[in-house]
C-alpha atoms as a PDB file:
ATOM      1  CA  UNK A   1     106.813 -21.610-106.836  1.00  0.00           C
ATOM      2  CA  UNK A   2     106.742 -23.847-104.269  1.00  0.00           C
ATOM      3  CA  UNK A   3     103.850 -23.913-101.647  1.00  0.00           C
ATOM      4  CA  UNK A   4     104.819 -25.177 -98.746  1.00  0.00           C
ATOM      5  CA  UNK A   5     108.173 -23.683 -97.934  1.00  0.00           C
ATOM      6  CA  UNK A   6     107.130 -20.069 -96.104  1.00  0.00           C
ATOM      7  CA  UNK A   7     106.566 -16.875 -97.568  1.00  0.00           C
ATOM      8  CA  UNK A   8     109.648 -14.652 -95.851  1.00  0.00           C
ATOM      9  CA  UNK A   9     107.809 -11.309 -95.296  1.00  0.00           C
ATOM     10  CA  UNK A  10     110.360  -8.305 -94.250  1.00  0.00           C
ATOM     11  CA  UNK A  11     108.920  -5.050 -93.279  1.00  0.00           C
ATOM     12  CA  UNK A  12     106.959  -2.467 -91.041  1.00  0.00           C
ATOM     13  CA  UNK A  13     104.696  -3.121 -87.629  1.00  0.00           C
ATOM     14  CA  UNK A  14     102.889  -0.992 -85.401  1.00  0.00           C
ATOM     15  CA  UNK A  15      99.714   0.375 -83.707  1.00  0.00           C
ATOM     16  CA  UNK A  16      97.208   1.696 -85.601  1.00  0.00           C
ATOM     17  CA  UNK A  17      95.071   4.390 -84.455  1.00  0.00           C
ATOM     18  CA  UNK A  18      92.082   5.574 -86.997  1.00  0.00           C
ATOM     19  CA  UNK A  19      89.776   7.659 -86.159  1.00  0.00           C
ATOM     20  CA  UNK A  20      86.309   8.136 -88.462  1.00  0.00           C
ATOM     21  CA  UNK A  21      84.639  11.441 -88.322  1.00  0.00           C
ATOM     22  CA  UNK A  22      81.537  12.326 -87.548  1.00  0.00           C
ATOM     23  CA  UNK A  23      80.737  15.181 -89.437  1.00  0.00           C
ATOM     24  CA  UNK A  24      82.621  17.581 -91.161  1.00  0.00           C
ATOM     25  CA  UNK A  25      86.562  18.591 -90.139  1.00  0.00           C
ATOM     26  CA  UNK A  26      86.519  21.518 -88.375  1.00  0.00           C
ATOM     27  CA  UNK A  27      90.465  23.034 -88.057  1.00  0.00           C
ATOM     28  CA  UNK A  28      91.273  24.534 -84.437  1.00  0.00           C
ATOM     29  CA  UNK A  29      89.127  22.344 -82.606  1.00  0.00           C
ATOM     30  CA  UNK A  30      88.296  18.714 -81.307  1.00  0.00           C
ATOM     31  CA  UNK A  31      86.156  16.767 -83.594  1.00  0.00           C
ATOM     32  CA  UNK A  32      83.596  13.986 -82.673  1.00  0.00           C
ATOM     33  CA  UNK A  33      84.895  10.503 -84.326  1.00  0.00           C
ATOM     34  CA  UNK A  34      84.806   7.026 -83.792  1.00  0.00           C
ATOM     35  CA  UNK A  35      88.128   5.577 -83.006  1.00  0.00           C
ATOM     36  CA  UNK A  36      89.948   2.621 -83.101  1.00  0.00           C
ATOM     37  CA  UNK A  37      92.915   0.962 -82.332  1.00  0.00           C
ATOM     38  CA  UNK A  38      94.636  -2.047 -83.675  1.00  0.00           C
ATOM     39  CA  UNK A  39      97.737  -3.857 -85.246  1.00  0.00           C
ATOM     40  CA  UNK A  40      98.952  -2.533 -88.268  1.00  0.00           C
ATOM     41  CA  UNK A  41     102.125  -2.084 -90.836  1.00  0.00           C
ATOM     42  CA  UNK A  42     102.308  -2.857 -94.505  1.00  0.00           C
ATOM     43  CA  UNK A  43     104.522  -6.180 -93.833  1.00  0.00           C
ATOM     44  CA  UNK A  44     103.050  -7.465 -91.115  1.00  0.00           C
ATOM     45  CA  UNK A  45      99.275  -6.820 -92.460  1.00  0.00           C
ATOM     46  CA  UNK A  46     100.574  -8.799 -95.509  1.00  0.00           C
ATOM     47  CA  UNK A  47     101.881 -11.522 -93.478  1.00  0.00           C
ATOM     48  CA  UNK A  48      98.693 -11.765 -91.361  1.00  0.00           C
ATOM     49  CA  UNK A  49      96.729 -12.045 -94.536  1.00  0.00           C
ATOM     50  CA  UNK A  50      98.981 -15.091 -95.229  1.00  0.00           C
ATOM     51  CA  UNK A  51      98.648 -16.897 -92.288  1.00  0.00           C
ATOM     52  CA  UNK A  52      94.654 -16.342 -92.381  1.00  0.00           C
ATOM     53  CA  UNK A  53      94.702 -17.959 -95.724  1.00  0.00           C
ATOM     54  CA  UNK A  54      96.433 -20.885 -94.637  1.00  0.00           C
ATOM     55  CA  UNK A  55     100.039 -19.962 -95.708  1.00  0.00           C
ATOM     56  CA  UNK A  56     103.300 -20.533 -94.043  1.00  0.00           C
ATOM     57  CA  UNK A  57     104.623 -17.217 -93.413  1.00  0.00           C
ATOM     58  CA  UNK A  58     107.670 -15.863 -91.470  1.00  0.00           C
ATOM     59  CA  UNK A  59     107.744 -12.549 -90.469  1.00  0.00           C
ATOM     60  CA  UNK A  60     111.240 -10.244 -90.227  1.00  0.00           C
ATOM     61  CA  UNK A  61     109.944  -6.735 -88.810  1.00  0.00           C
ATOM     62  CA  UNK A  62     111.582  -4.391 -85.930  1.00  0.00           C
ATOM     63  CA  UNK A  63     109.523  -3.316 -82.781  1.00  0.00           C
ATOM     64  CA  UNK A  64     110.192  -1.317 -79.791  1.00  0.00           C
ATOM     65  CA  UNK A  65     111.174  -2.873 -76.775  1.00  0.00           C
ATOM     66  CA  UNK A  66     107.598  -1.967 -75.052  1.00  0.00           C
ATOM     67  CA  UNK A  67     104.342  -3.112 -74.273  1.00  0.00           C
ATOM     68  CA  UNK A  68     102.988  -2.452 -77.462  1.00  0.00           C
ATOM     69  CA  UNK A  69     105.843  -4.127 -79.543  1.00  0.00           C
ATOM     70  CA  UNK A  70     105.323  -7.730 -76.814  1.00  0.00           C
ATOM     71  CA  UNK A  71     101.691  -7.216 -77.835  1.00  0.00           C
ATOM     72  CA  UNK A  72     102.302  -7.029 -81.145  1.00  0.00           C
ATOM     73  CA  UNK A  73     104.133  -9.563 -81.744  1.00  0.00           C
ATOM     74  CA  UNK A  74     101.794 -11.748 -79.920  1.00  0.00           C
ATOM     75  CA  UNK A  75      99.121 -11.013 -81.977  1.00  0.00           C
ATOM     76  CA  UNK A  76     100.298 -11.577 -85.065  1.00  0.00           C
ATOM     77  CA  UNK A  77     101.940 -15.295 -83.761  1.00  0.00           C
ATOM     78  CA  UNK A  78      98.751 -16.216 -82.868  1.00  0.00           C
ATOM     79  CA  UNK A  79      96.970 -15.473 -86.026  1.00  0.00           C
ATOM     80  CA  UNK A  80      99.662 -18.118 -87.244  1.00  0.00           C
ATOM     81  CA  UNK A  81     102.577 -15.897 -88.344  1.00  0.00           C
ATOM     82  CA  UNK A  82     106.435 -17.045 -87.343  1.00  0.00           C
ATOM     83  CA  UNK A  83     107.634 -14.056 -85.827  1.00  0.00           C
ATOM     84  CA  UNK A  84     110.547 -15.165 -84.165  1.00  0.00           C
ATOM     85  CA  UNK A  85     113.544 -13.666 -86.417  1.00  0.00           C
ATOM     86  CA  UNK A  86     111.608 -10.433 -85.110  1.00  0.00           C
ATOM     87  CA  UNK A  87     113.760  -7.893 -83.672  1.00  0.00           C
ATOM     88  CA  UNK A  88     113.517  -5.741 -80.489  1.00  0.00           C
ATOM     89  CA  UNK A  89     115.053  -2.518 -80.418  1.00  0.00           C
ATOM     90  CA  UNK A  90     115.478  -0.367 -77.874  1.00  0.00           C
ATOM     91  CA  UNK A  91     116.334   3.042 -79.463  1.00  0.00           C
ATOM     92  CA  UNK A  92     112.633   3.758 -80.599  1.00  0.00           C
ATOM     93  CA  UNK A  93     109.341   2.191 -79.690  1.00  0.00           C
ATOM     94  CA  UNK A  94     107.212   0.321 -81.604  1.00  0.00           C
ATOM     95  CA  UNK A  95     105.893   2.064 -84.779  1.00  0.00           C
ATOM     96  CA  UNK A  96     102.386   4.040 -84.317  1.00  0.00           C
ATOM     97  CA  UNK A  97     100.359   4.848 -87.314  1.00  0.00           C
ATOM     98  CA  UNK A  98      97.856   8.002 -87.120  1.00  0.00           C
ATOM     99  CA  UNK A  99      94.778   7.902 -89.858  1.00  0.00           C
ATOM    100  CA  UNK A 100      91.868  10.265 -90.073  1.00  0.00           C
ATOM    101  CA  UNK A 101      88.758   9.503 -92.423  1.00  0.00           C
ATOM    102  CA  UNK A 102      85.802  10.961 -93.110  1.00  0.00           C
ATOM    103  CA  UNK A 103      82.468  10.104 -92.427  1.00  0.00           C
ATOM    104  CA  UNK A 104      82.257   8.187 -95.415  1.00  0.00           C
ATOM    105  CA  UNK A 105      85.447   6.123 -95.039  1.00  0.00           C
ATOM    106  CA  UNK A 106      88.075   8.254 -97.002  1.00  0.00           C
ATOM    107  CA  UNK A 107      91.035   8.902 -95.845  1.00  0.00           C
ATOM    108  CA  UNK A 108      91.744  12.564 -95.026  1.00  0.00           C
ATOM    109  CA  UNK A 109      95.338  12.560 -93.971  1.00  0.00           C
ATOM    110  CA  UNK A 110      97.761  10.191 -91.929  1.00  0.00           C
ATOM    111  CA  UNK A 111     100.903  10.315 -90.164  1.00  0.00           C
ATOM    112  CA  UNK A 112     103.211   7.714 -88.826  1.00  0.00           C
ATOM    113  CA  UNK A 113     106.511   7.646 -86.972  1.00  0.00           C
ATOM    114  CA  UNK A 114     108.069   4.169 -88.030  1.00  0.00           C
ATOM    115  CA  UNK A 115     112.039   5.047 -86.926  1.00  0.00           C
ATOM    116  CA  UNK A 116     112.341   1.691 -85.424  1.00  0.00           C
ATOM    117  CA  UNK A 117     112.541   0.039 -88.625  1.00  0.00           C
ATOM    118  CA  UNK A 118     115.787   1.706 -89.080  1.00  0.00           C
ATOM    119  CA  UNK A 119     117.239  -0.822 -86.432  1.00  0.00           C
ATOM    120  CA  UNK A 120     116.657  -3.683 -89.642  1.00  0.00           C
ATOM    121  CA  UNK A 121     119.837  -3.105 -90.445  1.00  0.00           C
ATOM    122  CA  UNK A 122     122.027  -5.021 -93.473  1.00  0.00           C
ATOM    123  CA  UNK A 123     123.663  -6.435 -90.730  1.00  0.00           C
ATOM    124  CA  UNK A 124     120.451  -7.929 -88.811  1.00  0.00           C
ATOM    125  CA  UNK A 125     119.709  -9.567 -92.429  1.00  0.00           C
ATOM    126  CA  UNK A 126     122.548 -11.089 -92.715  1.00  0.00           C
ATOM    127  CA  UNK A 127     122.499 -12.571 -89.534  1.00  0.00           C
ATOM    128  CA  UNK A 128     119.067 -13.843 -90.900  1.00  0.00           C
ATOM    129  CA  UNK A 129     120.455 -15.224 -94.151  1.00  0.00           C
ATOM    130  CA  UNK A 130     119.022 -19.045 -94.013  1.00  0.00           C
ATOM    131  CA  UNK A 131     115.537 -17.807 -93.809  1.00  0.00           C
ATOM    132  CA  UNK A 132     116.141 -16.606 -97.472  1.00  0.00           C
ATOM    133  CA  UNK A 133     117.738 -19.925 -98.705  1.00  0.00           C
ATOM    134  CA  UNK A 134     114.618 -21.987 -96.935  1.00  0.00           C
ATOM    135  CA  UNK A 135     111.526 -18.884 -98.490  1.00  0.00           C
ATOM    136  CA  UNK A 136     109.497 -19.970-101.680  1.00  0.00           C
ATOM    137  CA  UNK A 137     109.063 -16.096-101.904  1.00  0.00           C
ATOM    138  CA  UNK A 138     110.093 -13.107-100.573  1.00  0.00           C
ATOM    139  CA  UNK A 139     107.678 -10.033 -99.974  1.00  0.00           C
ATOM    140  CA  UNK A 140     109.192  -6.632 -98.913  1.00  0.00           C
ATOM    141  CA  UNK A 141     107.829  -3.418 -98.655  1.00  0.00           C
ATOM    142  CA  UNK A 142     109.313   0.233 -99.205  1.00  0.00           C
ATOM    143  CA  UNK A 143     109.680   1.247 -95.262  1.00  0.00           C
ATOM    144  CA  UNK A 144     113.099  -0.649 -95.029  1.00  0.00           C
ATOM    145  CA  UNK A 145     115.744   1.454 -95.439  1.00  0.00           C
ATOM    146  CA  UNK A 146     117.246   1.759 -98.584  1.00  0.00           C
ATOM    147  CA  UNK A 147     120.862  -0.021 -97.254  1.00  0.00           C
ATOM    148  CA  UNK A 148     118.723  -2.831 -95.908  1.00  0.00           C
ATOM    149  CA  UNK A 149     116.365  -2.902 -99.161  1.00  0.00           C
ATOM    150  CA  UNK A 150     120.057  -3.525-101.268  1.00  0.00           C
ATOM    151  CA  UNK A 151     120.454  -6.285 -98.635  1.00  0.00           C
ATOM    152  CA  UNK A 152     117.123  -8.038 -99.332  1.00  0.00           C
ATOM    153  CA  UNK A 153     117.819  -8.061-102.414  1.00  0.00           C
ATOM    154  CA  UNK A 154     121.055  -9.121-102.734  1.00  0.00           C
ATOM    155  CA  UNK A 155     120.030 -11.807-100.063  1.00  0.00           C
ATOM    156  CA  UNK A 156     117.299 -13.007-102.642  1.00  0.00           C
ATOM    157  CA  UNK A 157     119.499 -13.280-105.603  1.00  0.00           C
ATOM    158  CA  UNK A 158     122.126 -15.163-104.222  1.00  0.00           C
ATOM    159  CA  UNK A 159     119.456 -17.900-102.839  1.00  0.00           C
ATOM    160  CA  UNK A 160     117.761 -17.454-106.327  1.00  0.00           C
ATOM    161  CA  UNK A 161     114.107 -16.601-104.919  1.00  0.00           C
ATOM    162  CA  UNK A 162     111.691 -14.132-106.261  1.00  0.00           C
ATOM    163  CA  UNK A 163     110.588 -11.068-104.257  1.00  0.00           C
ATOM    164  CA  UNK A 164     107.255  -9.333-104.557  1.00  0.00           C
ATOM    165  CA  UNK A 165     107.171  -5.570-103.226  1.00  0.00           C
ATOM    166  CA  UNK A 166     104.523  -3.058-102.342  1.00  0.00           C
ATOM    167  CA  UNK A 167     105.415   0.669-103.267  1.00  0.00           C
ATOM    168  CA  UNK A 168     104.003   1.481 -99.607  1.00  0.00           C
ATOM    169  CA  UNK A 169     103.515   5.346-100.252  1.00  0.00           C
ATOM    170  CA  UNK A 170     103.802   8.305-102.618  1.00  0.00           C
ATOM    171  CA  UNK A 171     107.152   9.494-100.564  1.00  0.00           C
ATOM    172  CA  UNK A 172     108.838   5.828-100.289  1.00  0.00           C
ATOM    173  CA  UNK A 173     107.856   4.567-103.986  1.00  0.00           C
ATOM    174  CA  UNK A 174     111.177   5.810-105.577  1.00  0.00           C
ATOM    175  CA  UNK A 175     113.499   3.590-103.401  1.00  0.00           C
ATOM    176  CA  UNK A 176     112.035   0.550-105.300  1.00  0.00           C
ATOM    177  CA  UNK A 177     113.369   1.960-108.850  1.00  0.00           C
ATOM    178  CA  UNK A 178     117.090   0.261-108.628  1.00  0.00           C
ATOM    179  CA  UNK A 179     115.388  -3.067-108.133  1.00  0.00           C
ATOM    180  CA  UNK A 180     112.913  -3.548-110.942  1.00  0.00           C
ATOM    181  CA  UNK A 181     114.700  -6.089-113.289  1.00  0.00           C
ATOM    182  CA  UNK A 182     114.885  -8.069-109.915  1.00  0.00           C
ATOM    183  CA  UNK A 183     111.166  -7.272-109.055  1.00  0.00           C
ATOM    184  CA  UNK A 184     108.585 -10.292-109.824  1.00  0.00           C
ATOM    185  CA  UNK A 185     105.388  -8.591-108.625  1.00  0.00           C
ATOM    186  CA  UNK A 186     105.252  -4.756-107.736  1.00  0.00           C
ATOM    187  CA  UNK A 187     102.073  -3.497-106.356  1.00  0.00           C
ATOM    188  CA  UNK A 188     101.335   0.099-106.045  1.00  0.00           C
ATOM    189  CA  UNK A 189      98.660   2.642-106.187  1.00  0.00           C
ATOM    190  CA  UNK A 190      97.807   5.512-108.757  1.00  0.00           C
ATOM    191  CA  UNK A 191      99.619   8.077-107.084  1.00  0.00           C
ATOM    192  CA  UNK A 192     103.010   5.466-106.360  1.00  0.00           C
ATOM    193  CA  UNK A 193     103.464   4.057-110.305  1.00  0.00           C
ATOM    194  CA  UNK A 194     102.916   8.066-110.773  1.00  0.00           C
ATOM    195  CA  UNK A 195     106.134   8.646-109.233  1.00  0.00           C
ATOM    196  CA  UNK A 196     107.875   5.370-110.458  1.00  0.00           C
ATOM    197  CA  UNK A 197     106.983   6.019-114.629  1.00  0.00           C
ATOM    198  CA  UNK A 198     106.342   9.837-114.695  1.00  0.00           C
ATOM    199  CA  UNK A 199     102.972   9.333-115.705  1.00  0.00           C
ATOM    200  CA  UNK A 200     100.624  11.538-113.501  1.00  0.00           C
ATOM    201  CA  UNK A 201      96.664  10.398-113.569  1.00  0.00           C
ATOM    202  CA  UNK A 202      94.028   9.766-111.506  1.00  0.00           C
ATOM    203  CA  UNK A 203      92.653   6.455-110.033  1.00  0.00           C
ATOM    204  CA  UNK A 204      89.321   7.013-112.526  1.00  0.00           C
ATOM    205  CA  UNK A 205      91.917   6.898-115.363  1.00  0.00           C
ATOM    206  CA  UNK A 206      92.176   3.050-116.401  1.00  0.00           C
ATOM    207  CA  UNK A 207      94.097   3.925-119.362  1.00  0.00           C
ATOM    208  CA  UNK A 208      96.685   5.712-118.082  1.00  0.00           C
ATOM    209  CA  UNK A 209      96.856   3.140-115.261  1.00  0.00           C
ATOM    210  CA  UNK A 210      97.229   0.288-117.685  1.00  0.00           C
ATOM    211  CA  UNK A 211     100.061   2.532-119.360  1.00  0.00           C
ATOM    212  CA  UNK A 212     101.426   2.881-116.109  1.00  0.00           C
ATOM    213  CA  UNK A 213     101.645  -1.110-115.551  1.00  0.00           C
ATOM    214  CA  UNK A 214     103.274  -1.756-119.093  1.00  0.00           C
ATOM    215  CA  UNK A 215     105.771   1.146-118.468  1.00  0.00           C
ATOM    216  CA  UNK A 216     107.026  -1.023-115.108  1.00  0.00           C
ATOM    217  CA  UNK A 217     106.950  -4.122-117.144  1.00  0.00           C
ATOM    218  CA  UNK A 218     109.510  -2.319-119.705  1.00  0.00           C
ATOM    219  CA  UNK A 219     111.306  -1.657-117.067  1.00  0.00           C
ATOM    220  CA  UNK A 220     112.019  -4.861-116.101  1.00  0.00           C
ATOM    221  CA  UNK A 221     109.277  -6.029-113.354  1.00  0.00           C
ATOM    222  CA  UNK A 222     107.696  -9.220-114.320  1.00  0.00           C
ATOM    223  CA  UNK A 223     103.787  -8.458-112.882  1.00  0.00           C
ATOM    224  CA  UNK A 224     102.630  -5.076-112.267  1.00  0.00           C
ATOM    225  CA  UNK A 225      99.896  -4.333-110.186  1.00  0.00           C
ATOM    226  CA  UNK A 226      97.987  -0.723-109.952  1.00  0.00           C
ATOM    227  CA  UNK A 227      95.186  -0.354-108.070  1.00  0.00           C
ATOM    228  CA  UNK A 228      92.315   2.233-108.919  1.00  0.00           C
ATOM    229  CA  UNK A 229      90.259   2.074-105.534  1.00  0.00           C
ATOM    230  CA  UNK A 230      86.791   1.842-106.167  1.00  0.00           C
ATOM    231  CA  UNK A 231      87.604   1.519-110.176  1.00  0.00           C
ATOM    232  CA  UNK A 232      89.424  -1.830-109.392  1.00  0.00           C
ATOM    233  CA  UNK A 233      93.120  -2.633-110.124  1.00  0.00           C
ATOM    234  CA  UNK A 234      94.867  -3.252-113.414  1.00  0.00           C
ATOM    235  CA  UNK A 235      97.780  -5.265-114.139  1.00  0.00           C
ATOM    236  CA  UNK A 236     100.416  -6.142-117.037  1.00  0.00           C
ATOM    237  CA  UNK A 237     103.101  -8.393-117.954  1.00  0.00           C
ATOM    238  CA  UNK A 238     104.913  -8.790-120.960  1.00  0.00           C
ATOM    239  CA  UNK A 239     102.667 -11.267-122.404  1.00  0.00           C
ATOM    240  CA  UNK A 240      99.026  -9.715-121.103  1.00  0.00           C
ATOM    241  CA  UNK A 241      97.212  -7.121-119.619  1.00  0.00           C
ATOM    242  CA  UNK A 242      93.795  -6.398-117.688  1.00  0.00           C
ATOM    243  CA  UNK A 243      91.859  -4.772-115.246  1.00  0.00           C
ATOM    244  CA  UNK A 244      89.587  -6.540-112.665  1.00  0.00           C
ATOM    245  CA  UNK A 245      86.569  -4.103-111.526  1.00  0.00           C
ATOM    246  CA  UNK A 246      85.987  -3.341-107.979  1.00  0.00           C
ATOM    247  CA  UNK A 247      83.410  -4.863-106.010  1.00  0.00           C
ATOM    248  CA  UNK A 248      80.180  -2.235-105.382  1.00  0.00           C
ATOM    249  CA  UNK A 249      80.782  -2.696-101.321  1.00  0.00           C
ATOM    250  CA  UNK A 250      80.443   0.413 -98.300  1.00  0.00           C
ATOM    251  CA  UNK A 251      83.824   1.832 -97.262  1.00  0.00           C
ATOM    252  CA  UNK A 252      83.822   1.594 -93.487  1.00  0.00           C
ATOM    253  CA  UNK A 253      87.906   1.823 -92.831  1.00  0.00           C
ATOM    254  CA  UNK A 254      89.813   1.352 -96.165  1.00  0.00           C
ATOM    255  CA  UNK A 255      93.268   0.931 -93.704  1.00  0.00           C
ATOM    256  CA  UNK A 256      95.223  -2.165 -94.864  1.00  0.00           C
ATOM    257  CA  UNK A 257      92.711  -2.679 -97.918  1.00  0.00           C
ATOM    258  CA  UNK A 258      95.938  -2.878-100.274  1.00  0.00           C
ATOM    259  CA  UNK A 259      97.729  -5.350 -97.821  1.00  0.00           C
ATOM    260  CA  UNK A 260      95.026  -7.649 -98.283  1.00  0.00           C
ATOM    261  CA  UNK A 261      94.860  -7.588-102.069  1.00  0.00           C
ATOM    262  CA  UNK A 262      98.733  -7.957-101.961  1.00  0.00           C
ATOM    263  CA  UNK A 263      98.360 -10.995 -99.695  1.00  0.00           C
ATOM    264  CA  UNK A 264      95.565 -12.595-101.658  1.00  0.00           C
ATOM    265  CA  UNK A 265      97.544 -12.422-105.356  1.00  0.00           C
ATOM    266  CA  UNK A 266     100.882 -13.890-103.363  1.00  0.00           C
ATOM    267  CA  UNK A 267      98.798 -16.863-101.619  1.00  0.00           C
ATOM    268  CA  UNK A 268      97.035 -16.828-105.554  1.00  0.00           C
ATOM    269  CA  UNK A 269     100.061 -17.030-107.460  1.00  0.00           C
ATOM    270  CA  UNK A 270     102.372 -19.243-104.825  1.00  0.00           C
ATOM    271  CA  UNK A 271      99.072 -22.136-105.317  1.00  0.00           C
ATOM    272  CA  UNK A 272      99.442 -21.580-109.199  1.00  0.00           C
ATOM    273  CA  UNK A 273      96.445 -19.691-109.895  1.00  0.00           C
ATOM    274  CA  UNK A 274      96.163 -17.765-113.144  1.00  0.00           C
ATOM    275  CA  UNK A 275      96.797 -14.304-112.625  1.00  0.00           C
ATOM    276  CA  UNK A 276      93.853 -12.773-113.586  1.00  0.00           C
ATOM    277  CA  UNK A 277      92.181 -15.356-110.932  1.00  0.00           C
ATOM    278  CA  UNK A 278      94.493 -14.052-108.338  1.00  0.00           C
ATOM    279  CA  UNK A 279      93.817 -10.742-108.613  1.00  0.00           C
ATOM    280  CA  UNK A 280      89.804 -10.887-109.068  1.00  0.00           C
ATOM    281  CA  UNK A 281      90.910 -13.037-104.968  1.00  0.00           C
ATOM    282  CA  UNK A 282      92.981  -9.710-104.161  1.00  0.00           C
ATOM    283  CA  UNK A 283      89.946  -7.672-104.978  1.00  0.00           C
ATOM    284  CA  UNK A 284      87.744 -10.081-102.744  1.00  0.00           C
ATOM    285  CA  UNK A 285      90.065  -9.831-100.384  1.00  0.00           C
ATOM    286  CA  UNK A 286      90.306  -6.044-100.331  1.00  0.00           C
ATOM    287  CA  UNK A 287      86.814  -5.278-100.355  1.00  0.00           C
ATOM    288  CA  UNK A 288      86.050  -7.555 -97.111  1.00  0.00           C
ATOM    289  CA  UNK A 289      89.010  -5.312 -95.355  1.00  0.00           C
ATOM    290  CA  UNK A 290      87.441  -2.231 -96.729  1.00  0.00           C
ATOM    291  CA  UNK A 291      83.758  -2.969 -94.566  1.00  0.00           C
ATOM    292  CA  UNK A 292      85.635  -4.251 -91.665  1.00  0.00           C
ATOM    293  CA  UNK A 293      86.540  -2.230 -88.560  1.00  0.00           C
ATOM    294  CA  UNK A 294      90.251  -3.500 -88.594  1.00  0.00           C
ATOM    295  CA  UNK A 295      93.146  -3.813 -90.790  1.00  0.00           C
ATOM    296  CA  UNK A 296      93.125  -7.433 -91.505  1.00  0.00           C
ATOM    297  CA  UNK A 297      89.762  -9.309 -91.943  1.00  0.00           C
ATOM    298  CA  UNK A 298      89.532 -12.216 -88.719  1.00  0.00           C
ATOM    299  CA  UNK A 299      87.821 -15.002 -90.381  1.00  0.00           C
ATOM    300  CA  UNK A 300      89.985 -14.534 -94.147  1.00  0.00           C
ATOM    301  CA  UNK A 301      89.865 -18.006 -96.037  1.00  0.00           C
ATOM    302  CA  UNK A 302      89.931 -18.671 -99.401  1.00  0.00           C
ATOM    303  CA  UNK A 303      85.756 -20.287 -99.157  1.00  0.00           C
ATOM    304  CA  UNK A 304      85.176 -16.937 -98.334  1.00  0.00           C
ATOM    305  CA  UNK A 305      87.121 -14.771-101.286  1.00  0.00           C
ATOM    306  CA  UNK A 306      85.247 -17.080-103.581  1.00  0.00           C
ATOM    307  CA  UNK A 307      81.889 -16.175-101.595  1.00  0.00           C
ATOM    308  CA  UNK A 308      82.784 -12.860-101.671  1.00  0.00           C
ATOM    309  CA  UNK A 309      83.162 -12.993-105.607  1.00  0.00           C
ATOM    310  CA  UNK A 310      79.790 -14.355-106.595  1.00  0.00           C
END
């Protein structure tokens, strides 16, 4: 891959609000928390994490036309991401995502209302079709709808570059299945390569996991990814396999935690790192998101994974 074309990154945006108990949920009533707001969505986390590590990286998300979606995107362009092939639409505001932890940084439940991403339509990509020809790499994740998915990757075939894509959630993970022989790196959690290989097990279950990652591989993805939380992630290709431990760190908001490990293994992998280098980076990367009160770690650089490792 080459490094210093951009990284075309095409997916969800919006405000997050997470909110960290204090004590124990009690149903029926208001509970004390500490709450936070910020800038969040699986693609454009992943595309902040890019631009924070020094990476070109264009951005192709949908926001409302609102305050939140003109803050947005002015955010994220001045952490260094291109967001002008950005769309505004003005049938749905800008996404909002809902979290609720516990007071030891686990997440309880979440809800989101991301309708606006239905405006990134196959027609809207196609409109966008020299960003694909001019990407090194192409990183999607399983929000798009599944018209504009076929799009994105028909888009990527015909200019002959590689996409990377993130499972997203236990409900969206199947709408990556058509696209696996097409897939170079597929990152997903315990619960997401359950519902893309059938095998159900829990995050403390390395074996299965590994399992897991060498049933995608046979299905045609070139690098699979599954991450175990605080047990680490493990990974397989057709020549190798391996698992990477977690780093012992406190939980303080584990939002966007995945994002960053997914940005770190791209920005790994695009500079020609071995891949058992760039995912011991992703795991740096994900455990300085998981003890920061944000979604995306400020001051990312790669001086500081490699601090963060020893």
């Amino acid at each position: 891959m080459n490094a210093n074309p951009p990284i075309l990154v095409l997916g969800t945006s919006g405000l997050d609000v997470i909110g960290r108990l204090e004590g124990e949920l009690q149903a029926g009533t208001s509970n004390p928390a500490c709450i936070r707001t910020g800038f969040g969505g699986v693609g454009r986390n992943v595309a902040e994490n890019l631009a924070r590590l020094g990476q070109a990286v264009q951005l192709i998300t949908a926001v409302g036309k609102d305050k939140i979606g003109d803050e947005l995107l002015a955010y994220t362009e001045a952490a260094g991401v291109d967001v002008s092939a950005s769309l505004r639409a003005g049938e749905y505001p800008t996404g909002f995502y809902m979290g609720i932890l516990d007071k030891n940084g686990t997440r309880l439940f979440a809800v989101d209302d991301m309708r606006v991403i239905n405006c990134l339509t196959p027609e809207a990509l196609r409109a966008r079709a020299g960003l694909f020809a001019c990407a090194s790499l192409i990183f999607v994740d399983a929000n798009l709808p599944e018209k504009t998915l076929k799009s994105v990757f028909s888009l990527a075939k015909k200019a002959r570059i590689p996409i990377c894509a993130d499972a997203t959630s236990f409900a969206l993970a199947h709408k990556l299945r058509p696209y696996f022989s097409q897939t170079f790196l597929l990152t997903c959690n315990s619960a997401e390569a359950g519902v893309l290989t059938g095998l159900n097990f829990e995050s403390s279950e390395r074996k299965t996991a590994l399992e897991a990652a060498r049933a995608l591989v046979a299905q045609g993805v070139d690098i699979a990814l599954v991450a175990l939380a605080e047990f680490g992630v493990v990974y397989a290709t057709p020549e190798t396999t391996g698992h990477i431990p977690a780093i012992s760190t406190k939980t303080l908001d584990p939002t966007g935690a995945g994002d960053a490990l997914t940005a770190a293994v791209l920005f790994a992998l695009q500079h020609n790192m071995p891949l058992d280098d760039a995912v011991r980076l992703g795991v740096s990367a994900a455990s300085l998101t998981l003890r920061h009160p944000g979604t995306v770690y400020p001051q990312l650089s790669l001086e500081i994974l490699y601090d963060e490792l020893t």
